[in-house]
Protein backbone atom coordinates (compact mmCIF):
# COMPACT_ATOMS: atom_id res chain seq x y z
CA UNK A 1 4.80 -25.46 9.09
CA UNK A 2 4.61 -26.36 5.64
CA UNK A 3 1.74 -24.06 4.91
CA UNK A 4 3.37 -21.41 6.36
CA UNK A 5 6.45 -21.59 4.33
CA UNK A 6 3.89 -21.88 1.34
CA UNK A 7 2.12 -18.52 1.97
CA UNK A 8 5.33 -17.19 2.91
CA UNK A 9 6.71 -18.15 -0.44
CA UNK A 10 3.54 -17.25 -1.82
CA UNK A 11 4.33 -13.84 -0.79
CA UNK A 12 7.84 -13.12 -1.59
CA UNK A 13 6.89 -14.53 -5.14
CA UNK A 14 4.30 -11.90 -5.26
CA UNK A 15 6.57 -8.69 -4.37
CA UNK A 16 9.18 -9.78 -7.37
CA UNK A 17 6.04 -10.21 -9.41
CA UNK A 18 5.52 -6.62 -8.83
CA UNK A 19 9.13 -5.52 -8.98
CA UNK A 20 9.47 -7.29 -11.95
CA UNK A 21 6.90 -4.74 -13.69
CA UNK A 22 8.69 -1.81 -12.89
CA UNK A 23 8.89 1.00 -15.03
CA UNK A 24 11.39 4.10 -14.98
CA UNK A 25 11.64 6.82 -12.46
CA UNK A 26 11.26 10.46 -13.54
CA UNK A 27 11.32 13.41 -11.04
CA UNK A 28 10.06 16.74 -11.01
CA UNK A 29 10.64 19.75 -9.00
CA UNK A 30 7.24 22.04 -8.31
CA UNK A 31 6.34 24.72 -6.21
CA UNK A 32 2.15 25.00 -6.14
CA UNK A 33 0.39 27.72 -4.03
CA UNK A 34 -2.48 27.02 -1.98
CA UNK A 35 -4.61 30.57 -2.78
CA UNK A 36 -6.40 29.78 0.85
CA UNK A 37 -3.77 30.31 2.89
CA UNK A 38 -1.59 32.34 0.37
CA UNK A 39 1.08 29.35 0.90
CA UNK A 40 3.95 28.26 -1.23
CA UNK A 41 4.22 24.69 -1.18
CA UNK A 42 7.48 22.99 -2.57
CA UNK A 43 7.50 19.51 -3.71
CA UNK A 44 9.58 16.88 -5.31
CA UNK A 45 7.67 14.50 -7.48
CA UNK A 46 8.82 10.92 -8.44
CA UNK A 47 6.67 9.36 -10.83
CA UNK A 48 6.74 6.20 -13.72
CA UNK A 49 8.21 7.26 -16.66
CA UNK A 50 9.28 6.97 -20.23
CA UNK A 51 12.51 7.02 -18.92
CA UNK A 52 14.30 8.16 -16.52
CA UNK A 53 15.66 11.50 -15.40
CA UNK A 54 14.37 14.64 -14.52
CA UNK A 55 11.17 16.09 -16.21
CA UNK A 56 10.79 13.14 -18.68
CA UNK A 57 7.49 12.29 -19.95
CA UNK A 58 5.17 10.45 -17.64
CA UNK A 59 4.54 6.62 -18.96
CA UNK A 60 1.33 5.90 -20.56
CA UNK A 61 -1.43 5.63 -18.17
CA UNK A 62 -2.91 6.88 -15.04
CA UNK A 63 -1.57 6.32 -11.46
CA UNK A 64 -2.36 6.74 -8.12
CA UNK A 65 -0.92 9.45 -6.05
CA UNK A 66 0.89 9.20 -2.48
CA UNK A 67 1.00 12.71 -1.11
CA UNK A 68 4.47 11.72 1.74
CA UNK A 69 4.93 13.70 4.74
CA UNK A 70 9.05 13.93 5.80
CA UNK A 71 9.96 13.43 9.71
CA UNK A 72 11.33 16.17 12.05
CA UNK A 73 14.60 18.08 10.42
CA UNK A 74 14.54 15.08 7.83
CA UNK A 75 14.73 16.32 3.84
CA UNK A 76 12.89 14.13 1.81
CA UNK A 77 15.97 12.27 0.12
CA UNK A 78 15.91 10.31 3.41
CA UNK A 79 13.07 7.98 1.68
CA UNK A 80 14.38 7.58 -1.49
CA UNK A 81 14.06 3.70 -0.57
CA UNK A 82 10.51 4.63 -0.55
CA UNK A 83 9.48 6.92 -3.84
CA UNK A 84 12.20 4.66 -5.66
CA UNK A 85 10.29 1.81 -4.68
CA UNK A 86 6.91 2.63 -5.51
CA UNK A 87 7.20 5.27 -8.59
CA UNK A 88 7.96 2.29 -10.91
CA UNK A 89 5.16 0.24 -9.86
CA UNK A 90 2.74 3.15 -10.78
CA UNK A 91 2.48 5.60 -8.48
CA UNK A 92 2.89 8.86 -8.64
CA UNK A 93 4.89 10.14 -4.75
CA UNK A 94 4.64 13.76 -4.24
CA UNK A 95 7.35 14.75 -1.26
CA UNK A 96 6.48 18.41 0.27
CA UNK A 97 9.70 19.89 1.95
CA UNK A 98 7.75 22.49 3.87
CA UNK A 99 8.18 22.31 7.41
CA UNK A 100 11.81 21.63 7.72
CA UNK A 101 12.75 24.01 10.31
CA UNK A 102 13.42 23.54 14.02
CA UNK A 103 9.98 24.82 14.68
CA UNK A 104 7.62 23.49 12.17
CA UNK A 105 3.81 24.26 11.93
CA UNK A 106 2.42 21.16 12.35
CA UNK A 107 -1.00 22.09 11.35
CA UNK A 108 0.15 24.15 8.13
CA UNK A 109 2.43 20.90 7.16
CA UNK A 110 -0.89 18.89 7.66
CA UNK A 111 -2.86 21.14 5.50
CA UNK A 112 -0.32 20.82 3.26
CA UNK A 113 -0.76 17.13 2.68
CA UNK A 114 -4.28 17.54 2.24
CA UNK A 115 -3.93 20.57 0.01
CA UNK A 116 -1.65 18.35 -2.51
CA UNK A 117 -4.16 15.68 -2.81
CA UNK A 118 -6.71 17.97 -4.36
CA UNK A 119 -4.01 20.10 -5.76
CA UNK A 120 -2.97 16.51 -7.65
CA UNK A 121 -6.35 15.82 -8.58
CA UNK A 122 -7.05 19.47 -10.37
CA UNK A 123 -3.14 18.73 -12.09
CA UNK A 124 -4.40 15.75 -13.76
CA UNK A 125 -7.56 17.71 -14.85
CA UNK A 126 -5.74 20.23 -16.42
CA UNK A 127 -4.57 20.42 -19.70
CA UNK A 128 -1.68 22.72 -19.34
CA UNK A 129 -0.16 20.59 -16.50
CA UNK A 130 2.39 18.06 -16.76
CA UNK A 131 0.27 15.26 -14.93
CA UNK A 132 -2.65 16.11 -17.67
CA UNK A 133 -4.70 12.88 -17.78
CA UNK A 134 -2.21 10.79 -15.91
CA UNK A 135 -3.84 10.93 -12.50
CA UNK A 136 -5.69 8.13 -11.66
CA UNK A 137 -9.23 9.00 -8.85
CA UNK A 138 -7.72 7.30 -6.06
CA UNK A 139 -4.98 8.81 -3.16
CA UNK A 140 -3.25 8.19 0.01
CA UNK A 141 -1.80 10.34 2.58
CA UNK A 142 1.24 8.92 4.02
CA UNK A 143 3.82 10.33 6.35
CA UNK A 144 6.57 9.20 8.82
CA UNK A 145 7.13 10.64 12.45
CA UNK A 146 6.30 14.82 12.03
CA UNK A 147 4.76 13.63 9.08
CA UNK A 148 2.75 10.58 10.40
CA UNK A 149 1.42 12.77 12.99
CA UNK A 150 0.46 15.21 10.33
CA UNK A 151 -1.32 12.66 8.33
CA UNK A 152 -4.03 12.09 10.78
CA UNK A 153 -4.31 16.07 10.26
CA UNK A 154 -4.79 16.01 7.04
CA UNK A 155 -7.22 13.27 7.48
CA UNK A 156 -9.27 14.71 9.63
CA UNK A 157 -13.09 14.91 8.32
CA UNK A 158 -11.60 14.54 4.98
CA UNK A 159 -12.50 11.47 2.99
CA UNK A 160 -10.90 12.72 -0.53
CA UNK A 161 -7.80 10.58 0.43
CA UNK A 162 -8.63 7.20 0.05
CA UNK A 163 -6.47 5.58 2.47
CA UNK A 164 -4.00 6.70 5.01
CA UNK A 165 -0.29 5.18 5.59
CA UNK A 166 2.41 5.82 8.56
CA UNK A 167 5.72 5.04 10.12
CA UNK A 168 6.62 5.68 13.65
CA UNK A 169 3.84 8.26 14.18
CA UNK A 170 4.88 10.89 16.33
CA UNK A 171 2.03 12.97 17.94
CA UNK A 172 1.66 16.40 17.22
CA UNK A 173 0.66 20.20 17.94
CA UNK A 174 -2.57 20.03 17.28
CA UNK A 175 -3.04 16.33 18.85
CA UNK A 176 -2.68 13.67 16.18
CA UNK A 177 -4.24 11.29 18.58
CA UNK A 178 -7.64 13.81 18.76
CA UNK A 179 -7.17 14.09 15.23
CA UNK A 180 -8.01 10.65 14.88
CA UNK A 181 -11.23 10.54 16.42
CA UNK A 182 -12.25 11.90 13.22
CA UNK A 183 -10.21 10.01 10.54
CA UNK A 184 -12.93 7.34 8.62
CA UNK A 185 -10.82 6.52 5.96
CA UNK A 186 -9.24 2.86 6.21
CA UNK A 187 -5.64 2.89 7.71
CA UNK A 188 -2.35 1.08 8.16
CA UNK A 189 -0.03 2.12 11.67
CA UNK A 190 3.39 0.61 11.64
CA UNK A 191 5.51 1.13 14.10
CA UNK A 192 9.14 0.00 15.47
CA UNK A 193 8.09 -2.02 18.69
CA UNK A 194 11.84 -0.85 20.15
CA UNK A 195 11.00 2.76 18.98
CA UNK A 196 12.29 5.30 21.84
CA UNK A 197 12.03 9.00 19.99
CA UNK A 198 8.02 8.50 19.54
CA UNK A 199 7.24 5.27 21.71
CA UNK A 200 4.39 2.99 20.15
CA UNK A 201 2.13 2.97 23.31
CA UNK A 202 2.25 6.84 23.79
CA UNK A 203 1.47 7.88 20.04
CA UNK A 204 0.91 5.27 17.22
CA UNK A 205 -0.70 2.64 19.55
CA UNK A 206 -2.91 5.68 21.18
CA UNK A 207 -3.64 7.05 17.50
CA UNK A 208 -4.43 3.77 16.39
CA UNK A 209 -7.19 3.10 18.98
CA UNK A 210 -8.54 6.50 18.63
CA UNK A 211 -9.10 6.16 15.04
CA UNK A 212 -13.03 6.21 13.57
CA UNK A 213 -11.79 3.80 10.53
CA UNK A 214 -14.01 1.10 9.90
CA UNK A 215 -11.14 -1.17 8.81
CA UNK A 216 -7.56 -0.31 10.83
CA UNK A 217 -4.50 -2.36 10.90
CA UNK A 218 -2.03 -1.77 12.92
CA UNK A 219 1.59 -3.56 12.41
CA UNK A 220 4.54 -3.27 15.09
CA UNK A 221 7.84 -4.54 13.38
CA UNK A 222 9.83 -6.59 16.14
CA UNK A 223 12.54 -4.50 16.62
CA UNK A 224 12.03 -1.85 14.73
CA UNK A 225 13.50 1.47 15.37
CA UNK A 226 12.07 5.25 14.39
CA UNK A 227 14.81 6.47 12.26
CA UNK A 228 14.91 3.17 10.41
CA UNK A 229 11.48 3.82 8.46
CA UNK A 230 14.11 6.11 6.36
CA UNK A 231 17.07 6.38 4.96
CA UNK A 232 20.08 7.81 7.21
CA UNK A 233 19.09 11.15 8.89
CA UNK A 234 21.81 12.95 10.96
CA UNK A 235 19.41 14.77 13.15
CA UNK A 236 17.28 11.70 13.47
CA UNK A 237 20.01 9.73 14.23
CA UNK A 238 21.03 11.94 16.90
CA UNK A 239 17.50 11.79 18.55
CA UNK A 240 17.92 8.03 18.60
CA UNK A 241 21.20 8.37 20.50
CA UNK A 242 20.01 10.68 23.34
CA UNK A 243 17.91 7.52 24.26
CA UNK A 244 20.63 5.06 23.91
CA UNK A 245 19.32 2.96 22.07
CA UNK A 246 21.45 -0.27 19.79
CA UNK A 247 18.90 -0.62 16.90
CA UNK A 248 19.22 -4.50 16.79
CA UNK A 249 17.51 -4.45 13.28
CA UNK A 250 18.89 -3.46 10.17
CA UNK A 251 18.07 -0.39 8.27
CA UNK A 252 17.42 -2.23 5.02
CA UNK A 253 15.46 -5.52 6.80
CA UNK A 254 13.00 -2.81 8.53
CA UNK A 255 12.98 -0.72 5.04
CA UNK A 256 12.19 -3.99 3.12
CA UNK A 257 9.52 -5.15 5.85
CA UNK A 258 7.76 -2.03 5.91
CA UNK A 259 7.66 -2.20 1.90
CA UNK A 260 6.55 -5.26 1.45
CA UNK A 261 3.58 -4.99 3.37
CA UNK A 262 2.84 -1.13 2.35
CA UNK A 263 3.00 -2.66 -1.62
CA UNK A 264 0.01 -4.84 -0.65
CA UNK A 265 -1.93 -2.52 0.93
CA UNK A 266 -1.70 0.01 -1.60
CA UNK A 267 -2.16 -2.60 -4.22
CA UNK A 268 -5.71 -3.31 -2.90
CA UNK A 269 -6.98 0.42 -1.57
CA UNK A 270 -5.79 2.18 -4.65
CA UNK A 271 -5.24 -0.50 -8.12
CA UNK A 272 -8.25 -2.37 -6.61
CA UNK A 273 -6.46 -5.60 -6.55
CA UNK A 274 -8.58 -8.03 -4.18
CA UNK A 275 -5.70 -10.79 -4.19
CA UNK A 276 -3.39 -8.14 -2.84
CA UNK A 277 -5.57 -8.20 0.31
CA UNK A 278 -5.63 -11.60 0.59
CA UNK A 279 -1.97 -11.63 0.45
CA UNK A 280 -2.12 -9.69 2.78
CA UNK A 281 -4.32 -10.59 5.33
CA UNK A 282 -1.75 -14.14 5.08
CA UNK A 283 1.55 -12.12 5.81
CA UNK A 284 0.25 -10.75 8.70
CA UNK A 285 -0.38 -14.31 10.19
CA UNK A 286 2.11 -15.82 8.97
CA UNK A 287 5.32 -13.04 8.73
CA UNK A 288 7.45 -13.67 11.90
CA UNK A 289 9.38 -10.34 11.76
CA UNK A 290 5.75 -8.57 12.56
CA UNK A 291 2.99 -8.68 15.48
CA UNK A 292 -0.47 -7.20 14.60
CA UNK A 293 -3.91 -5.50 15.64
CA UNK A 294 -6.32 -5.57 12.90
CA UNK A 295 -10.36 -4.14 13.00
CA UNK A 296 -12.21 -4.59 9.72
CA UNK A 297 -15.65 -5.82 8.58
CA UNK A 298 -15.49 -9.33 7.56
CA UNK A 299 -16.85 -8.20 3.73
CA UNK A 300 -13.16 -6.39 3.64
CA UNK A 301 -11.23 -7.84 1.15
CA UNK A 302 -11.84 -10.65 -1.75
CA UNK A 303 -14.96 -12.16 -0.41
CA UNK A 304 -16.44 -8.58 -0.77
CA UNK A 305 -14.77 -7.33 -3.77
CA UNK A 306 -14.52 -10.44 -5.95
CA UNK A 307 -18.20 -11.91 -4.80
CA UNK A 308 -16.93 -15.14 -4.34
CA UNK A 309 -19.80 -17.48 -3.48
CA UNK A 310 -17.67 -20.61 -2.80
CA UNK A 311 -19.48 -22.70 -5.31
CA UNK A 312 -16.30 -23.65 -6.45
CA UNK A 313 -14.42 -26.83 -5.66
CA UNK A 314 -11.00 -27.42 -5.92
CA UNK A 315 -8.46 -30.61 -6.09
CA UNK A 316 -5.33 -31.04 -4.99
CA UNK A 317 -4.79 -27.31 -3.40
CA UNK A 318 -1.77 -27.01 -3.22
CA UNK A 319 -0.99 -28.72 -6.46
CA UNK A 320 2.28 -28.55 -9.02
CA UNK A 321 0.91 -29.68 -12.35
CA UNK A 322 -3.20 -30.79 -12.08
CA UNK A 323 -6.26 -29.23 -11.02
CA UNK A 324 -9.59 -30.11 -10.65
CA UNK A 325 -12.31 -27.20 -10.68
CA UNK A 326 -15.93 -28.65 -9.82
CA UNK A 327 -19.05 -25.74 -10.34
CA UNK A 328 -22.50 -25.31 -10.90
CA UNK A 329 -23.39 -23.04 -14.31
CA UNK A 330 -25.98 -23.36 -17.06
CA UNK A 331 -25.09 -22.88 -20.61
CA UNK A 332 -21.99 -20.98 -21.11
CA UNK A 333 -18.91 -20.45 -18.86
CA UNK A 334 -15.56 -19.40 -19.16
CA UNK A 335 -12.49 -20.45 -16.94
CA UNK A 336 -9.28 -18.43 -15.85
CA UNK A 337 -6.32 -18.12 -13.74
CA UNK A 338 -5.29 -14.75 -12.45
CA UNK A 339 -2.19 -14.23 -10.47
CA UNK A 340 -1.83 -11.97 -7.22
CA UNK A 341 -1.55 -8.63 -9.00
CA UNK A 342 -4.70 -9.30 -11.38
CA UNK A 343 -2.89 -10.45 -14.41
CA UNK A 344 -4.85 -13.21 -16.50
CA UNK A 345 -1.74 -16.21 -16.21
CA UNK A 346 -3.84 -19.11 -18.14
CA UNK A 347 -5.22 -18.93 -21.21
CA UNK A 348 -9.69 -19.10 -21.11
CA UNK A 349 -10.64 -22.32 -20.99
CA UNK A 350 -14.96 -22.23 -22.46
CA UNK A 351 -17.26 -24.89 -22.58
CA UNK A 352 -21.33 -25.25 -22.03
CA UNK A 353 -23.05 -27.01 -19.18
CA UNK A 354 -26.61 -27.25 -17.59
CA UNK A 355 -25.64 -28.27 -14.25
CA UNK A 356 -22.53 -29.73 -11.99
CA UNK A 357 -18.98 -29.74 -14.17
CA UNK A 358 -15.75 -31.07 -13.88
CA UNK A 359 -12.62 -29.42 -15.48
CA UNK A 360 -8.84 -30.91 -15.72
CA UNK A 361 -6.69 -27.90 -15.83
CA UNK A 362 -2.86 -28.99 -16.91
CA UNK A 363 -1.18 -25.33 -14.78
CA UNK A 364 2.09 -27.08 -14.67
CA UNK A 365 3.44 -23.78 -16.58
CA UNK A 366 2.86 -21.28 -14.13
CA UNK A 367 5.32 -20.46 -11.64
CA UNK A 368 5.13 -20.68 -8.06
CA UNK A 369 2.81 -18.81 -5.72
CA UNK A 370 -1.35 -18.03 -4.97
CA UNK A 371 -3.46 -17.64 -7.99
CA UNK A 372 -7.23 -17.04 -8.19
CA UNK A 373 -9.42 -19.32 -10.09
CA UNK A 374 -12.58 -17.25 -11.67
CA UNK A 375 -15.69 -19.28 -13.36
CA UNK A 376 -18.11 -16.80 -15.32
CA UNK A 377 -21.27 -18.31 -15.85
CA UNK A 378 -22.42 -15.06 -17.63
CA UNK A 379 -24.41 -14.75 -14.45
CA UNK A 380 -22.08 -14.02 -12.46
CA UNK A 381 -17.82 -14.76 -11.91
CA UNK A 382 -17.28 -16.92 -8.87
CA UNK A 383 -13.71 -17.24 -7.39
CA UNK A 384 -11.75 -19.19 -5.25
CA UNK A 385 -7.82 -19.21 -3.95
CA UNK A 386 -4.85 -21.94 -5.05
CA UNK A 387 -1.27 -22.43 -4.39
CA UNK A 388 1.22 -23.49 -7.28
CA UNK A 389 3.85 -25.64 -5.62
């Protein structure tokens, strides 16, 4: 129990780490053409800015872009919980409104998504675009319910998109499910286990198993509803009722749930934070609002990206004030703390060894939560996990 509350408190202290670096949210209306298909493609774009309002200068930088596909009949304001969480953390959310008709194309609103990733990529290329040099290399393709389902479209033999991300799936014309026989990239499914307008175990559980990815996770949130991966949608809404159905979840628990998990996941596939997965890889052991599938080599993640060689000893984990660090280096080293989201939180400790040392680190100054201890030996930087009480 009491290392479950700490990795649970572990987490929470890592999403206000990462809210607390917000910056503002600027939005932009654009309509690109896709000269293949002769196609007009409307978007809204939310993205971190100098400020906030509409068509303000991007913040310095580069960011990742989420390319987010709307539900049936739903405008994208419904996920404004969504691009207003994740434009200030850095990322730019492009929101296509094609498709919002009582009888969408679900192919063209799947090319669409995959259009706008490599339309993205060109804008950020371009010198006469607004996004000039502020689009970072990597990209995900997200979508709820019509736009879920269109995802795996878009995603189909396509590995531009780094990742792919949806809610409440809903399987489409052509099959989403056959779709994702041929999706590689790595993917997150989350789905409403009480979900009646697109029922887990006839599309997101089916896509799920049918997709190629060599590292899928798929998340059901107890409870969980379809329309409740957005905000309030009247024709959603409606949908829900013809299956009588209480949602016994709130709207803003299954909105925060799905967040805080999609915020780690992005965190590691597209700012290439390896403690993000770790985090991670915790909540989805320890979270009790959430059950789990998960298929992934077992290089995934921090042991892979960080080349941790557990040469490392550490004592007392967890700890509130002292820690010991035992390791192996010759000559040189250098010693730091870095906190779930890749930030350096202790200042470099550097001494010179030819064999087995022993370092007193005084952390009581940090706040609570999982760091990352990293020794470089000039050789190479070996890592290994603690918990500040």
């Amino acid at each position: 129990m009491k290392k479950t509350f700490t990795i649970l408190f572990a987490f929470l202290m890592l999403i206000f780490s990462l809210q607390s670096m917000a910056q503002s949210v600027g939005h932009k209306s654009v309509t690109y053409t896709d000269p293949a298909r002769s196609r007009s493609i409307a978007c809204e774009i939310y993205y971190p800015a100098t400020s906030a309002g509409d068509n303000t200068p991007l913040a310095s930088g580069q960011f990742p872009v989420i390319v987010f596909g709307h539900g049936f009949m739903m405008t994208y304001s419904a996920y404004a919980y969504f691009y207003n969480a994740m434009a200030p953390l850095g990322y730019i959310v492009v929101l296509p409104t094609t498709e919002g008709s009582m009888s969408p194309s679900h192919a063209d609103f799947g090319a669409d998504l995959a259009f706008l990733i490599n339309q993205m990529k060109t804008e950020g290329l371009s010198s006469s675009s607004f996004f000039y040099q502020h689009v970072a290399a990597k990209s995900a393709v997200m979508g709820h319910s019509m736009g879920g389902g269109a995802s795996f479209l878009a995603c189909k033999n396509n590995t531009i998109p780094t990742c792919m991300v949806t809610f409440a799936e809903a399987n489409t014309t052509p099959s989403s499910v056959t779709a994702a026989q041929s999706v590689t990239i790595p993917t997150l499914v989350i789905s409403g286990s009480v979900d009646c307008v697109a029922p887990p175990a006839a599309h997101q559980a089916m896509a799920y198993d049918s997709l190629a990815s060599a590292c899928k996770v798929f998340i059901s949130i107890t409870n969980g509803c379809h329309c409740y991966f957005g905000d309030y949608s009247f024709y959603c809404t409606l949908a829900e009722q013809t299956c009588d159905i209480t949602p016994p979840l709130a709207r803003a628990n299954q909105e925060t749930t799905t967040l805080n998990f999609v915020k780690l996941y992005l965190n590691f596939y597209l700012k290439n934070n390896a403690a993000s997965w770790t985090v991670f890889l915790d909540s989805l052991n320890t979270r009790p609002e959430i059950t789990h599938q998960i298929s992934c080599p077992v290089t995934t993640g921090i042991v892979n990206t960080l080349k941790t060689y557990n040469t490392i000893t550490i004592w007392p984990n967890p700890t509130d004030d002292k820690l010991n660090v035992r390791f192996q280096a010759e000559g040189n080293y250098t010693i730091r703390i870095i906190d779930a989201i890749g930030r350096q939180s202790y200042s470099e400790k550097t001494g010179s060894t030819t064999g087995e040392t022993t370092e007193t680190l005084n952390i009581s100054m940090l706040k609570k939560g999982i760091y990352f201890i990293e020794v470089d030996n000039n050789k190479n930087k070996n890592y290994s996990k603690i918990v500040k009480q």
